[in-house]
PDB file of N, CA and C in Angstrom:
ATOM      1  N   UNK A   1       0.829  -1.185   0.000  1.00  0.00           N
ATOM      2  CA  UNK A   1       0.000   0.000   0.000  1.00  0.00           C
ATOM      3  C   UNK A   1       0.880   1.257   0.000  1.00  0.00           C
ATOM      4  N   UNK A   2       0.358   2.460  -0.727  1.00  0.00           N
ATOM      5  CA  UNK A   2       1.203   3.544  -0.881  1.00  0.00           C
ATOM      6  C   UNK A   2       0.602   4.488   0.278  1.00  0.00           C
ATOM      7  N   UNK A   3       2.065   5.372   0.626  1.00  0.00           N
ATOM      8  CA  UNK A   3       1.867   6.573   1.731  1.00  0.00           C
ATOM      9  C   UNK A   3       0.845   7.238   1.131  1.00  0.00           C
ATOM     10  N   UNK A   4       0.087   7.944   2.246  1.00  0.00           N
ATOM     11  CA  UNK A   4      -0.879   8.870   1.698  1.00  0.00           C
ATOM     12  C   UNK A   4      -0.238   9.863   2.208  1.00  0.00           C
ATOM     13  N   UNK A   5       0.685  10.135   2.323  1.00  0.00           N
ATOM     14  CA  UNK A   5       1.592  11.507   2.476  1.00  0.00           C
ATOM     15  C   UNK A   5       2.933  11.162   1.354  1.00  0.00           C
ATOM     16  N   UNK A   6       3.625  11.942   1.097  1.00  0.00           N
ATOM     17  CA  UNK A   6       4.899  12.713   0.361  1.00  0.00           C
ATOM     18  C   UNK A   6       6.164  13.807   0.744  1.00  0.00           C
ATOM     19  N   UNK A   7       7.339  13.853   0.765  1.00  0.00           N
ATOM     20  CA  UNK A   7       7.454  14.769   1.189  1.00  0.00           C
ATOM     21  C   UNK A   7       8.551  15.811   0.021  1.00  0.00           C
ATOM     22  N   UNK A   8       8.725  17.074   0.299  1.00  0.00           N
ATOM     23  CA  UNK A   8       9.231  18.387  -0.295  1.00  0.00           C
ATOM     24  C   UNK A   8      10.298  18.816   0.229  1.00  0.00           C
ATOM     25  N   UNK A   9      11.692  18.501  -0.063  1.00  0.00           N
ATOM     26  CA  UNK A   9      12.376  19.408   0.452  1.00  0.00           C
ATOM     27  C   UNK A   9      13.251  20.504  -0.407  1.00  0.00           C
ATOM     28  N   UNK A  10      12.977  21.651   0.350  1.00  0.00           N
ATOM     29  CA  UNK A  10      13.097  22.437  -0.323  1.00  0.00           C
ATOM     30  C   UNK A  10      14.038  23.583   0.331  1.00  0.00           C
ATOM     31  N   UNK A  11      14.363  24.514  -0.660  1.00  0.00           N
ATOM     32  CA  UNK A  11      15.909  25.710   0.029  1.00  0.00           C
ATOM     33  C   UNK A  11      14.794  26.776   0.547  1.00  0.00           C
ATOM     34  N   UNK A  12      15.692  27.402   1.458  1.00  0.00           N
ATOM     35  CA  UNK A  12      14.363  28.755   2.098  1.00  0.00           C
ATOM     36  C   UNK A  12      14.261  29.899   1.095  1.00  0.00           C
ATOM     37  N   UNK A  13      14.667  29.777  -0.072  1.00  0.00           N
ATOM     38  CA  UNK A  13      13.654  31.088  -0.870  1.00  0.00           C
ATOM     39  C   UNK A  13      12.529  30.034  -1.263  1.00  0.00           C
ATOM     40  N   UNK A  14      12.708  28.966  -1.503  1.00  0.00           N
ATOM     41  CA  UNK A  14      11.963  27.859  -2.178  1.00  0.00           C
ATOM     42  C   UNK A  14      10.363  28.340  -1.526  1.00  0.00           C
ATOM     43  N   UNK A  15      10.375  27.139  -0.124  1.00  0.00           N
ATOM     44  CA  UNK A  15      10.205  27.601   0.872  1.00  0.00           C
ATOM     45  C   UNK A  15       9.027  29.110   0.995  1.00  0.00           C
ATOM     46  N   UNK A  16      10.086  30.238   0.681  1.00  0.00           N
ATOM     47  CA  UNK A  16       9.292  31.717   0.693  1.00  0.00           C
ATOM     48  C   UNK A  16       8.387  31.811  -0.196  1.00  0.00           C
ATOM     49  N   UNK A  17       9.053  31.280  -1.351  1.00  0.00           N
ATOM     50  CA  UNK A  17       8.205  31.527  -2.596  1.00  0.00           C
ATOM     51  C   UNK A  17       6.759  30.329  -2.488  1.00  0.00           C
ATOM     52  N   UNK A  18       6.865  28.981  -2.071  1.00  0.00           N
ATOM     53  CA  UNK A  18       5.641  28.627  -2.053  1.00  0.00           C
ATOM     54  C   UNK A  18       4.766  29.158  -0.853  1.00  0.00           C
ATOM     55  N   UNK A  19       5.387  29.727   0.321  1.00  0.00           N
ATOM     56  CA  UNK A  19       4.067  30.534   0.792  1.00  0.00           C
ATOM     57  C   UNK A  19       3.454  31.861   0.819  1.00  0.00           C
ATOM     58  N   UNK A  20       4.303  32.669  -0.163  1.00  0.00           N
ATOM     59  CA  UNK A  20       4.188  33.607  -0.561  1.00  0.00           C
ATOM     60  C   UNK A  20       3.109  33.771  -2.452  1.00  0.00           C
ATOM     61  N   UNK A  21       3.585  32.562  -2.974  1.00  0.00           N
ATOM     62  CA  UNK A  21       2.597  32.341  -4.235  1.00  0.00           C
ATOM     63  C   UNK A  21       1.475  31.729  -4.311  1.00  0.00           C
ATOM     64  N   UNK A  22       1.736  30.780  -3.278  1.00  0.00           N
ATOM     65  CA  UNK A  22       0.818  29.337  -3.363  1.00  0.00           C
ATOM     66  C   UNK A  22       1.214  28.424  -3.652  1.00  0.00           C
ATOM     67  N   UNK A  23       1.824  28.305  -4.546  1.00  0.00           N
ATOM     68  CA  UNK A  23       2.309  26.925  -5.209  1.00  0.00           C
ATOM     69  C   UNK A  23       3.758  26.930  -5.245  1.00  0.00           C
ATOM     70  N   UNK A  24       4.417  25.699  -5.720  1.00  0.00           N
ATOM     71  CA  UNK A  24       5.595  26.175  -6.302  1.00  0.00           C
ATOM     72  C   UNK A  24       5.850  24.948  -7.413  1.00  0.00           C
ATOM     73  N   UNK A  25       6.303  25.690  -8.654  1.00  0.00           N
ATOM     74  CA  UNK A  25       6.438  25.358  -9.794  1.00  0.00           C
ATOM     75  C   UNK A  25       7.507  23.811  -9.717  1.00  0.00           C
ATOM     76  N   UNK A  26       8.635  24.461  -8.992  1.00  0.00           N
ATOM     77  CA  UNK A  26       9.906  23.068  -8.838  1.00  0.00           C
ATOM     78  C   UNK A  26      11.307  23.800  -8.411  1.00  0.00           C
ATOM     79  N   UNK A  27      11.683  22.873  -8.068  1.00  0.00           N
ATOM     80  CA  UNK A  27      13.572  23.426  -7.921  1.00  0.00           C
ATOM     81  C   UNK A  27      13.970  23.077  -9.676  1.00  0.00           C
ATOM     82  N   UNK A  28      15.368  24.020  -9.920  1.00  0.00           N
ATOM     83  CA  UNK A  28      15.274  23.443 -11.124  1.00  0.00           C
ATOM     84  C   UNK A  28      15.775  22.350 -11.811  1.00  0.00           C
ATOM     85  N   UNK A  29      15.921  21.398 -11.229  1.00  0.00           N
ATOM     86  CA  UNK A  29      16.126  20.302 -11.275  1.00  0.00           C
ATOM     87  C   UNK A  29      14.611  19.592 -11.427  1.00  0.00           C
ATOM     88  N   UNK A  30      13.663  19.858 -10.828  1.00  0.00           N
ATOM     89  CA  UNK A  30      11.991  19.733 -10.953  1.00  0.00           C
ATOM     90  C   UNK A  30      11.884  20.138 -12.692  1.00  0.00           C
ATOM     91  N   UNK A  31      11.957  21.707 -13.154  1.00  0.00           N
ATOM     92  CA  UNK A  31      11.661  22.124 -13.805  1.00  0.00           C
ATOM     93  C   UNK A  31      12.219  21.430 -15.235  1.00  0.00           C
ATOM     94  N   UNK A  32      13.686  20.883 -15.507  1.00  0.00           N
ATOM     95  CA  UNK A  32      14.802  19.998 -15.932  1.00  0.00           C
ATOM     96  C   UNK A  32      13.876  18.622 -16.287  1.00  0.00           C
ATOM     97  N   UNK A  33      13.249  18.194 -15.352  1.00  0.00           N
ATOM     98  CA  UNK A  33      12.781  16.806 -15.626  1.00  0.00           C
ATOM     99  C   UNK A  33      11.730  16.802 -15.728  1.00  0.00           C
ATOM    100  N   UNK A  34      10.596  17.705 -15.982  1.00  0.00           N
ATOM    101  CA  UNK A  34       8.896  17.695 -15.957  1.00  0.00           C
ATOM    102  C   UNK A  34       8.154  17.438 -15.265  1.00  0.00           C
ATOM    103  N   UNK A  35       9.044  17.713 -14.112  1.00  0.00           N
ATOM    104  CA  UNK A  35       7.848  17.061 -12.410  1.00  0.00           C
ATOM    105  C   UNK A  35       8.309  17.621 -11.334  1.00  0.00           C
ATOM    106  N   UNK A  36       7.363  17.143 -10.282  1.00  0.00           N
ATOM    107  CA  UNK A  36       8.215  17.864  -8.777  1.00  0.00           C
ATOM    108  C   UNK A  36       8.913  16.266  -8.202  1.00  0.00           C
ATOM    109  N   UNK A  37       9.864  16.402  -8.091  1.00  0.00           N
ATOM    110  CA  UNK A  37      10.627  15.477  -7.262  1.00  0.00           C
ATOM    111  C   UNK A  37       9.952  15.196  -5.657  1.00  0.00           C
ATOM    112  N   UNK A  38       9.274  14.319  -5.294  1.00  0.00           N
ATOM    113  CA  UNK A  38       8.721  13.766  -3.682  1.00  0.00           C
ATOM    114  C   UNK A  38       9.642  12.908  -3.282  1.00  0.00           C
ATOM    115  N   UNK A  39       9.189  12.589  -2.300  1.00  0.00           N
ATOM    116  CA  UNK A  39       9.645  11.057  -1.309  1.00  0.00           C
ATOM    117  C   UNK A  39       9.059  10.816  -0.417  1.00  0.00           C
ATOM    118  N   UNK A  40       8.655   9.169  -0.429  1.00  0.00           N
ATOM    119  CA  UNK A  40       8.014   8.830   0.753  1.00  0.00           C
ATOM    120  C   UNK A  40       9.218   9.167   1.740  1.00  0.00           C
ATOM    121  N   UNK A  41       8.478   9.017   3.631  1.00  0.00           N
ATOM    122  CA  UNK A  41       9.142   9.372   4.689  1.00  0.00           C
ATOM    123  C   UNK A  41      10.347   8.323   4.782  1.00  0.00           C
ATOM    124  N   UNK A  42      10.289   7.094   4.651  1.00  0.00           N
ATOM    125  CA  UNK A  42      11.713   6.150   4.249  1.00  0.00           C
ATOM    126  C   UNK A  42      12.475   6.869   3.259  1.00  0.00           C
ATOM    127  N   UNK A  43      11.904   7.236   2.058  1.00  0.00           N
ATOM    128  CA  UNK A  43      13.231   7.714   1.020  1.00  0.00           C
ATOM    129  C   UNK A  43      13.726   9.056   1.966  1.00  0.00           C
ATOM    130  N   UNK A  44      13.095   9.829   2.873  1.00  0.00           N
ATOM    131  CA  UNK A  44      13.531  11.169   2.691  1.00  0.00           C
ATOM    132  C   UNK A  44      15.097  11.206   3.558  1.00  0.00           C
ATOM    133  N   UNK A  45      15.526  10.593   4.154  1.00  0.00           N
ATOM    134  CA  UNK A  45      16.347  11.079   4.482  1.00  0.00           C
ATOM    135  C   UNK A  45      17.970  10.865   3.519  1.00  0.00           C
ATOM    136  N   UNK A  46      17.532   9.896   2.596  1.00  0.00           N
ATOM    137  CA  UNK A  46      18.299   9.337   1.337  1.00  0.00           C
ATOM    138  C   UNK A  46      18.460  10.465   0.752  1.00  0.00           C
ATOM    139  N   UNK A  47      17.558  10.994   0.579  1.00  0.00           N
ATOM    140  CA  UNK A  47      17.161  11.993  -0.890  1.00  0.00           C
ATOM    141  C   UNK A  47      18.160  13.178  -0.282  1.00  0.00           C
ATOM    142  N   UNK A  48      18.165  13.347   1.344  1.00  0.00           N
ATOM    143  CA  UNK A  48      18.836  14.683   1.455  1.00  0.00           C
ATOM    144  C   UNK A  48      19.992  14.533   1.391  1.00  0.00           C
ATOM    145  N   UNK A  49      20.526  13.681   2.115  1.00  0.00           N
ATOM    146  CA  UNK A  49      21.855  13.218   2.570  1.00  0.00           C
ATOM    147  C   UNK A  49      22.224  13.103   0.985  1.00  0.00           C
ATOM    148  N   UNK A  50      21.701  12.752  -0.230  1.00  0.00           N
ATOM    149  CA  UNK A  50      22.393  12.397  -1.730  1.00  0.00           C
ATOM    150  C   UNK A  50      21.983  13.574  -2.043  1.00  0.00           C
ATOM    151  N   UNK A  51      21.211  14.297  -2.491  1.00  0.00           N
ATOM    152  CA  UNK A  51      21.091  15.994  -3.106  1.00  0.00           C
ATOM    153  C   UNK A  51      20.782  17.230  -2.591  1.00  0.00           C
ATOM    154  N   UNK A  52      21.241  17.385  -0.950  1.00  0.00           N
ATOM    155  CA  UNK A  52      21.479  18.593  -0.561  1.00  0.00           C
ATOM    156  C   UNK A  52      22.577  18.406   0.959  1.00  0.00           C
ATOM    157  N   UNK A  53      23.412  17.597   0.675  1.00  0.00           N
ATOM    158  CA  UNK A  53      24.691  17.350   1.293  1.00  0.00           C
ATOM    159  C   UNK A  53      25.038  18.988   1.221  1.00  0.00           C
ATOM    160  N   UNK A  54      25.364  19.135   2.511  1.00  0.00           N
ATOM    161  CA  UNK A  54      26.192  20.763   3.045  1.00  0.00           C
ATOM    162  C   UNK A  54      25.251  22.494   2.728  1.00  0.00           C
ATOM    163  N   UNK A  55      24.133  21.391   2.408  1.00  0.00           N
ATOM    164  CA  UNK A  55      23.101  22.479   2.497  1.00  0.00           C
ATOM    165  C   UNK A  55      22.361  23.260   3.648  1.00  0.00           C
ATOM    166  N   UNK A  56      22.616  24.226   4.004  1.00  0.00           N
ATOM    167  CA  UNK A  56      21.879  25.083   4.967  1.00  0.00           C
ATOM    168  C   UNK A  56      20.831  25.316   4.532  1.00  0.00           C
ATOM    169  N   UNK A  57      19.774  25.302   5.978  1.00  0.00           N
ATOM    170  CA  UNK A  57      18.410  26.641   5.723  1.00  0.00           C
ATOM    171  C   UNK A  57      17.290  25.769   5.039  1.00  0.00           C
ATOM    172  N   UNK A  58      17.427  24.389   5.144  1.00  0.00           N
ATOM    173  CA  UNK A  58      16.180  23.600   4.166  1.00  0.00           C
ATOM    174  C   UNK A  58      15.613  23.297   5.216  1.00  0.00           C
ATOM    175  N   UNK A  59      14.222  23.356   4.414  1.00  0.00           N
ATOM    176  CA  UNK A  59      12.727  22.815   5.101  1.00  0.00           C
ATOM    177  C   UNK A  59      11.893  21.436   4.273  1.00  0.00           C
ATOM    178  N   UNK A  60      11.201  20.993   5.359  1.00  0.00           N
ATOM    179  CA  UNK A  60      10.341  19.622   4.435  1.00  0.00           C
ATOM    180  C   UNK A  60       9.255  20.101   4.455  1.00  0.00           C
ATOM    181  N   UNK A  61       8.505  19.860   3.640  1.00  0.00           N
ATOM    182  CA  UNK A  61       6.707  19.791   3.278  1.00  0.00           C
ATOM    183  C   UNK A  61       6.453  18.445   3.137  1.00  0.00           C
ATOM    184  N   UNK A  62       5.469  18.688   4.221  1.00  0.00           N
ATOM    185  CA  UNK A  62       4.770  17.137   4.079  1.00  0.00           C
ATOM    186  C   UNK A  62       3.535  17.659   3.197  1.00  0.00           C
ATOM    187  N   UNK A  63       3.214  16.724   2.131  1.00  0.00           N
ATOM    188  CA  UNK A  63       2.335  16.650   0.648  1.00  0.00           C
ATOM    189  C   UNK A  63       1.124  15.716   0.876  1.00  0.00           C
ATOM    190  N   UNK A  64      -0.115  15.973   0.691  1.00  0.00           N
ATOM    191  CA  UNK A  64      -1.071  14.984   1.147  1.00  0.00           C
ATOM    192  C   UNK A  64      -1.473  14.539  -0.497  1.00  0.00           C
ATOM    193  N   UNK A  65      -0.910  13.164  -0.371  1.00  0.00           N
ATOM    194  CA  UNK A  65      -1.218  12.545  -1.686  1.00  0.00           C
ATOM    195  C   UNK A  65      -2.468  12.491  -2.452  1.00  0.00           C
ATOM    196  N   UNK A  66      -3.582  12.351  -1.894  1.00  0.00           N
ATOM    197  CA  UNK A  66      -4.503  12.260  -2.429  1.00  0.00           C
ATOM    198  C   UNK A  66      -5.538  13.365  -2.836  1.00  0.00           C
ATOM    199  N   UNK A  67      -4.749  14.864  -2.327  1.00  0.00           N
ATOM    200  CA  UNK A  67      -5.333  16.249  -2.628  1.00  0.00           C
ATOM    201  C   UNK A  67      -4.589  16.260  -3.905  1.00  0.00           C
ATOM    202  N   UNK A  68      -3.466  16.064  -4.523  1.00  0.00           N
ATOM    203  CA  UNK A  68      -2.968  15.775  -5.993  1.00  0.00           C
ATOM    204  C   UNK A  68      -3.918  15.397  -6.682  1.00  0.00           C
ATOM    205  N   UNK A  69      -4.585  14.180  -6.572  1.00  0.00           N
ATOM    206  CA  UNK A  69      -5.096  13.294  -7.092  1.00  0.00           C
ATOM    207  C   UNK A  69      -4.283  12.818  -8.438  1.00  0.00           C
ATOM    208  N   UNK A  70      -4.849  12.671  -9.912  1.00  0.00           N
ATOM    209  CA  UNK A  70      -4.180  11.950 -10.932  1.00  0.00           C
ATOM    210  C   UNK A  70      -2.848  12.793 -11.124  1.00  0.00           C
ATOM    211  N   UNK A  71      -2.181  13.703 -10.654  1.00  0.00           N
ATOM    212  CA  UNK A  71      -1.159  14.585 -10.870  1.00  0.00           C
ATOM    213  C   UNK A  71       0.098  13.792 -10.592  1.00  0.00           C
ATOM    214  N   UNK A  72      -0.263  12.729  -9.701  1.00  0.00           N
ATOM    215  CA  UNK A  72       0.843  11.846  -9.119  1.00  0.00           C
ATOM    216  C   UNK A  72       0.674  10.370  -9.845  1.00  0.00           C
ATOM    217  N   UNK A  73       2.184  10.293  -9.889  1.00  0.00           N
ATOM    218  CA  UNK A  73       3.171   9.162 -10.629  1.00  0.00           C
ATOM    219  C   UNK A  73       4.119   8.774  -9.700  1.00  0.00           C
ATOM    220  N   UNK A  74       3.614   7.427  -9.695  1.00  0.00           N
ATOM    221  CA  UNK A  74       4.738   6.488  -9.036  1.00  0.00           C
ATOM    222  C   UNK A  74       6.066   6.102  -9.978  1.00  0.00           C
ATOM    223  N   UNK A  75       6.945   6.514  -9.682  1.00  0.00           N
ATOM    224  CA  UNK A  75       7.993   5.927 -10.810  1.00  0.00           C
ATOM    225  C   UNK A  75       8.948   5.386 -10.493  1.00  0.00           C
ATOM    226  N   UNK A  76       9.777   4.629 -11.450  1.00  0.00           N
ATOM    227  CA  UNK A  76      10.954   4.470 -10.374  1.00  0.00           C
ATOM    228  C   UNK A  76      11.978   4.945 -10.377  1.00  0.00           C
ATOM    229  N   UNK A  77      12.657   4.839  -9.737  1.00  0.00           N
ATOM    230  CA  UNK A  77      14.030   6.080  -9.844  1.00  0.00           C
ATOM    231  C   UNK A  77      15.120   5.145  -9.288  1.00  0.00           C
ATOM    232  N   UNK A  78      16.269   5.907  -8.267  1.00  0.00           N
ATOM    233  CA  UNK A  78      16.649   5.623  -7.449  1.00  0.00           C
ATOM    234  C   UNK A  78      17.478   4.087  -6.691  1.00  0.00           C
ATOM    235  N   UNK A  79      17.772   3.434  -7.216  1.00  0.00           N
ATOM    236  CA  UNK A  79      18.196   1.887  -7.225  1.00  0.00           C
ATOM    237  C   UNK A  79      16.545   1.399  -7.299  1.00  0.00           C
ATOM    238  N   UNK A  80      15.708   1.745  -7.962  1.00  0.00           N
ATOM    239  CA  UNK A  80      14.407   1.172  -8.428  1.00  0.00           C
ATOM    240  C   UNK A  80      13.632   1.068  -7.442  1.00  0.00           C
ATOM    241  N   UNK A  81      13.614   2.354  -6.913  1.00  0.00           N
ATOM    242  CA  UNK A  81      12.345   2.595  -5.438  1.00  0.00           C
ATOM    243  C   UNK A  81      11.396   3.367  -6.459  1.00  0.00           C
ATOM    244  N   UNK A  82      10.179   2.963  -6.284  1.00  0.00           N
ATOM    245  CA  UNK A  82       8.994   3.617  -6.619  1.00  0.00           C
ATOM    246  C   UNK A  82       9.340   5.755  -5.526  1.00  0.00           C
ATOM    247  N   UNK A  83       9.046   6.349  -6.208  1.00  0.00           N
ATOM    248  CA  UNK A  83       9.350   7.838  -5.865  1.00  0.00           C
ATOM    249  C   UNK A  83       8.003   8.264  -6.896  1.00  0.00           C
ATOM    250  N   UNK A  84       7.057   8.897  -5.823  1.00  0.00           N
ATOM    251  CA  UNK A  84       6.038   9.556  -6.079  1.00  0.00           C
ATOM    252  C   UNK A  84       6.649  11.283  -6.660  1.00  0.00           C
ATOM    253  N   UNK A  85       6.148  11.267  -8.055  1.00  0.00           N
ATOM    254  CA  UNK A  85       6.124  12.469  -9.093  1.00  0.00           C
ATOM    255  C   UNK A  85       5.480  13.356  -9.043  1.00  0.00           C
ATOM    256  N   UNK A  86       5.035  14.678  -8.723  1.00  0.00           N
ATOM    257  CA  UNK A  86       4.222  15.750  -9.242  1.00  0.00           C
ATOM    258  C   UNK A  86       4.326  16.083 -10.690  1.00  0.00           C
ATOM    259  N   UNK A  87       3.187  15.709 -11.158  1.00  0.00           N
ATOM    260  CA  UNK A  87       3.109  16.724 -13.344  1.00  0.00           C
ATOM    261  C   UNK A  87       2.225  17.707 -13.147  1.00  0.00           C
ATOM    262  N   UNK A  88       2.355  18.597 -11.638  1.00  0.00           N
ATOM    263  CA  UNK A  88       1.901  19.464 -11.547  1.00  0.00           C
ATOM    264  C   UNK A  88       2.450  20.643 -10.627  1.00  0.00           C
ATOM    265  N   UNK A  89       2.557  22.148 -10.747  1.00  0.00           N
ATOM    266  CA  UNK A  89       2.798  22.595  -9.649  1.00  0.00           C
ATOM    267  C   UNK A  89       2.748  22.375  -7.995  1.00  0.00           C
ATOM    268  N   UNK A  90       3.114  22.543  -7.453  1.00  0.00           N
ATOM    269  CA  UNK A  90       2.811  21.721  -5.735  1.00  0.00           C
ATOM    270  C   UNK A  90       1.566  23.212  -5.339  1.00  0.00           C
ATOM    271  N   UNK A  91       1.100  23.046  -5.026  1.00  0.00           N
ATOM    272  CA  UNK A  91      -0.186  24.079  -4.023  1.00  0.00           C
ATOM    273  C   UNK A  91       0.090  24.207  -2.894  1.00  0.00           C
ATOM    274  N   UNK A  92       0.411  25.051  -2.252  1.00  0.00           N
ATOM    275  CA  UNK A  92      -0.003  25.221  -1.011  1.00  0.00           C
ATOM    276  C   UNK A  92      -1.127  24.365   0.108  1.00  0.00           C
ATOM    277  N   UNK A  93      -1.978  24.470  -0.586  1.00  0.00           N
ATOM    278  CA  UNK A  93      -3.302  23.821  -0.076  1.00  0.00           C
ATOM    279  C   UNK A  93      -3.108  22.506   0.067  1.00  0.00           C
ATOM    280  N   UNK A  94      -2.350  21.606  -0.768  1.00  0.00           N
ATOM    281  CA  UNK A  94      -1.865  20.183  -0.612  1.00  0.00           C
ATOM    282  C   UNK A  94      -0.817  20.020   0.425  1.00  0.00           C
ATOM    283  N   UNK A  95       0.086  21.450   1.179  1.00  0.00           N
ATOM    284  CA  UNK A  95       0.947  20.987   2.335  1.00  0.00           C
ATOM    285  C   UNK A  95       0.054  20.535   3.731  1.00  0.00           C
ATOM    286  N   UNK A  96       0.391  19.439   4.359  1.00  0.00           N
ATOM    287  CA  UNK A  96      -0.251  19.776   5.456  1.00  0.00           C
ATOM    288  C   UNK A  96       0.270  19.779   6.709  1.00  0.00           C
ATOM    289  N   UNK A  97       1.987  19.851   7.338  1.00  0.00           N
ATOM    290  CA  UNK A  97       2.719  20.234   7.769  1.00  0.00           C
ATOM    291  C   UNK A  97       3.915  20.961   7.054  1.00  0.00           C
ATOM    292  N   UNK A  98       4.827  21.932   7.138  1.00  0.00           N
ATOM    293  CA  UNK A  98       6.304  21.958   6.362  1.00  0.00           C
ATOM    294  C   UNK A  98       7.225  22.798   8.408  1.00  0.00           C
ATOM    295  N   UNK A  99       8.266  22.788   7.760  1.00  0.00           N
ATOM    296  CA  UNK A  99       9.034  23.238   9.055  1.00  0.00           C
ATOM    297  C   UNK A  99      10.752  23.431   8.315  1.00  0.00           C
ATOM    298  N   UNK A 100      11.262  23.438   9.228  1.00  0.00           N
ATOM    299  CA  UNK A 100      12.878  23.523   9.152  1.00  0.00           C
ATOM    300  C   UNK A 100      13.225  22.143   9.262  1.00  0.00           C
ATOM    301  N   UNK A 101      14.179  21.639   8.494  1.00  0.00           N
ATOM    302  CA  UNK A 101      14.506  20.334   8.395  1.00  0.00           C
ATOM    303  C   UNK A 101      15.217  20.317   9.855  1.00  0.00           C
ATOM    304  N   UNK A 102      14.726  18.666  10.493  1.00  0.00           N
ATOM    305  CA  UNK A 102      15.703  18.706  11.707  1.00  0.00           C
ATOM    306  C   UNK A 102      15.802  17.000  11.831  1.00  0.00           C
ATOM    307  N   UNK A 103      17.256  16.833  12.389  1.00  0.00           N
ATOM    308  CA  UNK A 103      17.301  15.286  12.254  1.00  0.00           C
ATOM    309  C   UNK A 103      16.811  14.501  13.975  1.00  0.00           C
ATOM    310  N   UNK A 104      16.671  13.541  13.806  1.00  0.00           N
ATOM    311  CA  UNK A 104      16.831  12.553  15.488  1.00  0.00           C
ATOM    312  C   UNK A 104      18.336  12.567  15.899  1.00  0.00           C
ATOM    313  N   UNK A 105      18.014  11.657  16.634  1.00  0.00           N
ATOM    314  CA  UNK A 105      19.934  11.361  17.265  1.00  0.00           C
ATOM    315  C   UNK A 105      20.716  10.333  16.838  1.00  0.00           C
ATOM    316  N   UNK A 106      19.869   9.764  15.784  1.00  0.00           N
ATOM    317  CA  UNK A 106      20.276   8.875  14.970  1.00  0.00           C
ATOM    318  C   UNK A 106      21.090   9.214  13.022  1.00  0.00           C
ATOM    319  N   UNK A 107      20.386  10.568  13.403  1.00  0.00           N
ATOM    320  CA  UNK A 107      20.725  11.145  11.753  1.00  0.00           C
ATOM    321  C   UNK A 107      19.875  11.201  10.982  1.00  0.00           C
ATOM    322  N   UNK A 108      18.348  10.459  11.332  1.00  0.00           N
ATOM    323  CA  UNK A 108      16.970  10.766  10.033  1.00  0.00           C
ATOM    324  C   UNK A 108      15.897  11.866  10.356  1.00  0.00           C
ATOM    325  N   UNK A 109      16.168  12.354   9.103  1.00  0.00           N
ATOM    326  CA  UNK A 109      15.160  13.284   8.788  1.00  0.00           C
ATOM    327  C   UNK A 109      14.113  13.605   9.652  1.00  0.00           C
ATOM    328  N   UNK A 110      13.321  14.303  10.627  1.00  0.00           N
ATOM    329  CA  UNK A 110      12.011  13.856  11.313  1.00  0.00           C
ATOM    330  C   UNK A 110      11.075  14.974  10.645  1.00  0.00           C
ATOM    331  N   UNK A 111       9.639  14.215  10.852  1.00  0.00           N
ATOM    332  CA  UNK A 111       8.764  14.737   9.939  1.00  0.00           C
ATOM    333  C   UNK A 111       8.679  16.474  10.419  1.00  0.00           C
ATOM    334  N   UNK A 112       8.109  17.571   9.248  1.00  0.00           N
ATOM    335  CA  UNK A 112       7.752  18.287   9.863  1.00  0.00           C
ATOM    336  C   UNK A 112       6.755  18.602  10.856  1.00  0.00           C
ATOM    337  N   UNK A 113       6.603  19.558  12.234  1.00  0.00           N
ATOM    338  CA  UNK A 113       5.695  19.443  12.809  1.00  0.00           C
ATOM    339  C   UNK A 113       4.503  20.878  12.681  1.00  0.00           C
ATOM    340  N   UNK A 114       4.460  21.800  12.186  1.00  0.00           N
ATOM    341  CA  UNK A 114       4.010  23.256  12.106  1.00  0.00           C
ATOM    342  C   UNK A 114       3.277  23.024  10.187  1.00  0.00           C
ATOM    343  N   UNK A 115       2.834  24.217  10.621  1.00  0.00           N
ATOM    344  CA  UNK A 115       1.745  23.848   9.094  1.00  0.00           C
ATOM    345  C   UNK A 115       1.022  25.436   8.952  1.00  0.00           C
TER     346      UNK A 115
END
């Protein structure tokens, strides 16, 4: 069975700009490949630790999958993990926590808690 959540991580203009627009279009790496890049809560701490190594100032959005609806694509990516796709701008209205990225004492990702 698939998460009914997703998550966003994103740099703090990123961040500004989706709560300042509503939506946000993609990082451009999103924009590069025709989708918004997600991850379930298992991939996310993969995803940071491999594409925003020594990055300051990032936040997660947690994404409620099923306010997308058909916009989302399971694909595979990644040593062939299914990674849920946006072929659509992200909305605002689809976050339903985001925060400042912060890890456990173990080193993973923990969900955001503020919304």
């Amino acid at each position: 069975m698939r998460p009914a959540t997703a998550f966003k991580v994103l740099t703090n203009a990123q961040m500004t700009a989706l709560e300042h627009d509503g939506s946000f279009a993609g990082a451009p790496v999103d924009l590069a490949d025709g989708y918004v890049h997600l991850s379930t809560f298992e991939q996310l701490t993969e995803t940071v630790d491999k594409h925003f190594a020594g990055q300051d100032n990032l936040h997660v959005a947690e994404v409620d999958l099923e306010a997308l609806g058909d916009a989302v694509k399971w694909e595979e990516s990644r040593g062939g993990q299914l990674f849920p796709h946006l072929y659509a701008p992200l909305p605002l209205d689809a976050v339903i926590a985001y925060g400042p990225l912060h890890r456990d004492d173990t080193g993973r990702v923990k969900r955001p808690v503020t919304g």
